[in-house]
C-alpha atoms as a PDB file:
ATOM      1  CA  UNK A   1     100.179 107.158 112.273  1.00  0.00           C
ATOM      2  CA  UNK A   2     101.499 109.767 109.758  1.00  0.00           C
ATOM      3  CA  UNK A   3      98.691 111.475 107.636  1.00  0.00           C
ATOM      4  CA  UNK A   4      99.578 111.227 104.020  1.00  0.00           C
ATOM      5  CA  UNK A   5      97.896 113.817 101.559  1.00  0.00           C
ATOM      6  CA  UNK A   6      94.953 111.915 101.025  1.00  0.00           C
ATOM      7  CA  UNK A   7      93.962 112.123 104.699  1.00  0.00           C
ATOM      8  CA  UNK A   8      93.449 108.638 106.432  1.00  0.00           C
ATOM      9  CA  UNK A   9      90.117 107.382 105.127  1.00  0.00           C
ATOM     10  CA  UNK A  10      90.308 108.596 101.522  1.00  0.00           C
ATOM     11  CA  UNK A  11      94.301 106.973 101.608  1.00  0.00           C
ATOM     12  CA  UNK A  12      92.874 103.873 103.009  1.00  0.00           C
ATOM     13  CA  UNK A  13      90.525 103.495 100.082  1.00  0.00           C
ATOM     14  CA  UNK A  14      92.498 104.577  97.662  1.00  0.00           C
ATOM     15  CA  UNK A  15      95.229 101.985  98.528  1.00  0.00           C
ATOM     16  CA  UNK A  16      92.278  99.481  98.471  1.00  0.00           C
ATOM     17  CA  UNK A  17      91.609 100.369  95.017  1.00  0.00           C
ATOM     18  CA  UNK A  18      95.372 100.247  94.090  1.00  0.00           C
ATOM     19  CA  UNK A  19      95.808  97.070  95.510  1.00  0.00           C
ATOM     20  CA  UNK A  20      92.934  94.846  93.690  1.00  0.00           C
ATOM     21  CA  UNK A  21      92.716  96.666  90.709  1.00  0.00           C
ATOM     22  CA  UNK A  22      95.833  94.895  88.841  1.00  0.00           C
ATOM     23  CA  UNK A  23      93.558  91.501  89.407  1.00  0.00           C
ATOM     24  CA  UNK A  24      90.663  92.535  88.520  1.00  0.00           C
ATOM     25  CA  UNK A  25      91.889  93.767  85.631  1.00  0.00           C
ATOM     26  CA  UNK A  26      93.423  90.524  84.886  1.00  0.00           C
ATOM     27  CA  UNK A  27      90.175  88.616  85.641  1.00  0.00           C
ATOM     28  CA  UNK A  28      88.298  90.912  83.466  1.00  0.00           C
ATOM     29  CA  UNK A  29      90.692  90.272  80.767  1.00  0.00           C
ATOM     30  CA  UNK A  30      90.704  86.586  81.215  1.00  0.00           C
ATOM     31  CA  UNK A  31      87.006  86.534  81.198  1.00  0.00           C
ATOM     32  CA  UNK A  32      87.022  86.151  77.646  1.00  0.00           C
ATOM     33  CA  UNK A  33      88.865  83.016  76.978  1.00  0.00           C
ATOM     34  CA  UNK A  34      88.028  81.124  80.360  1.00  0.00           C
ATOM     35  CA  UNK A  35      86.970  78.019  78.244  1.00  0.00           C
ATOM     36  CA  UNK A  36      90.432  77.627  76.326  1.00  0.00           C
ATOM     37  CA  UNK A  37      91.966  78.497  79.859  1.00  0.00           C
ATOM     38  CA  UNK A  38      90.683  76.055  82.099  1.00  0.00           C
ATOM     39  CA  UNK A  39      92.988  73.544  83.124  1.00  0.00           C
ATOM     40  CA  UNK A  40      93.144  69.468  82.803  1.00  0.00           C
ATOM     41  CA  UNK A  41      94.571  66.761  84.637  1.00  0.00           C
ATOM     42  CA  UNK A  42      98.079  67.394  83.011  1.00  0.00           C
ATOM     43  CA  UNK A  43      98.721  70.823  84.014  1.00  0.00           C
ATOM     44  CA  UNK A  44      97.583  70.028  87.845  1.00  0.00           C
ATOM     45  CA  UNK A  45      99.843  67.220  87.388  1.00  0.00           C
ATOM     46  CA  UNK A  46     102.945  69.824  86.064  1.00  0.00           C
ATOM     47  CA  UNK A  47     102.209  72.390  88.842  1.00  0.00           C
ATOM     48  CA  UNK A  48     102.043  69.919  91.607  1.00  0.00           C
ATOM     49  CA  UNK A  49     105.494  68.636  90.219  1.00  0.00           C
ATOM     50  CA  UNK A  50     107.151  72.052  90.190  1.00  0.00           C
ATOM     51  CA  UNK A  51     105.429  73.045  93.601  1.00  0.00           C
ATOM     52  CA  UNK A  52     107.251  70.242  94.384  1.00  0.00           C
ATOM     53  CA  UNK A  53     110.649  70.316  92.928  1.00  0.00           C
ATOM     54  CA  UNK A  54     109.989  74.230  94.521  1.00  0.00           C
ATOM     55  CA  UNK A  55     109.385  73.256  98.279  1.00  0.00           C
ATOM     56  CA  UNK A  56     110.772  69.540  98.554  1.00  0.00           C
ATOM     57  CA  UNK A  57     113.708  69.967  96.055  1.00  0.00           C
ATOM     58  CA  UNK A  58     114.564  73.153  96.847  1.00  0.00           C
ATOM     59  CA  UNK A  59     115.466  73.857  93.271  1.00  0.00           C
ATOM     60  CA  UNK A  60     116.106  77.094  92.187  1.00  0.00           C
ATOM     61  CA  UNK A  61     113.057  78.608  90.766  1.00  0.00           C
ATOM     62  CA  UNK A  62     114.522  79.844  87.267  1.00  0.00           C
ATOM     63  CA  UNK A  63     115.254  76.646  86.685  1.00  0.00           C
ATOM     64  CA  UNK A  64     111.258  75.080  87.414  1.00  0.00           C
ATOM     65  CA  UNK A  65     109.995  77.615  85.751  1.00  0.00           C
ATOM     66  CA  UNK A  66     111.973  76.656  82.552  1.00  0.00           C
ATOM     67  CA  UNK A  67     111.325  73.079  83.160  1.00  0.00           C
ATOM     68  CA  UNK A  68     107.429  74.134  83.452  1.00  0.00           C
ATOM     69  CA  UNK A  69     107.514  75.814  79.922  1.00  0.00           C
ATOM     70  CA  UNK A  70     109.272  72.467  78.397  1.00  0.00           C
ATOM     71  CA  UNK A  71     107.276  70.774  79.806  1.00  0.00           C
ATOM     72  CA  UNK A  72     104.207  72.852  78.637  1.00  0.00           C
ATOM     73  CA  UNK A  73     105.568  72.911  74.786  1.00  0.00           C
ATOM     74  CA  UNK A  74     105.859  69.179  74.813  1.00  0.00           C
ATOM     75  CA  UNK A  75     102.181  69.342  76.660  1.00  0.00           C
ATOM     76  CA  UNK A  76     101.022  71.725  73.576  1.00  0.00           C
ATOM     77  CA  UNK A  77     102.437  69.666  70.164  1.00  0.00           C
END
């Protein structure tokens, strides 16, 4: 084990901190509009479709992603 210039412990935490702090900033920021974000049947049903068109299909993932966001638009009219 290499010593960075932290020293071990105070590296160890401050990795910790590094490492959750993008989602909790997210979460925090999401916090807000959790009503409006919560998902329905429909968008289960689209992400269990691209998981699958993902892992079964093996289709390349720029091209679920864009089917995803059609699929979303037509979702949101």
């Amino acid at each position: 084990m290499v010593e960075g210039p932290l020293g071990v412990w105070a590296g160890g935490l401050a990795l910790l901190v590094v490492i959750f702090l993008p989602a909790v900033l997210v979460l925090v920021g999401e916090l807000p509009f959790w009503e409006s974000l919560r998902h329905d049947r429909w968008d289960v049903a689209m992400a269990l479709v691209a998981f699958g068109l993902l892992v079964l299909a093996r289709a390349p993932p720029v091209l679920v992603v864009l089917l995803a966001a059609m699929a979303g638009w037509v979702m949101a009219r």
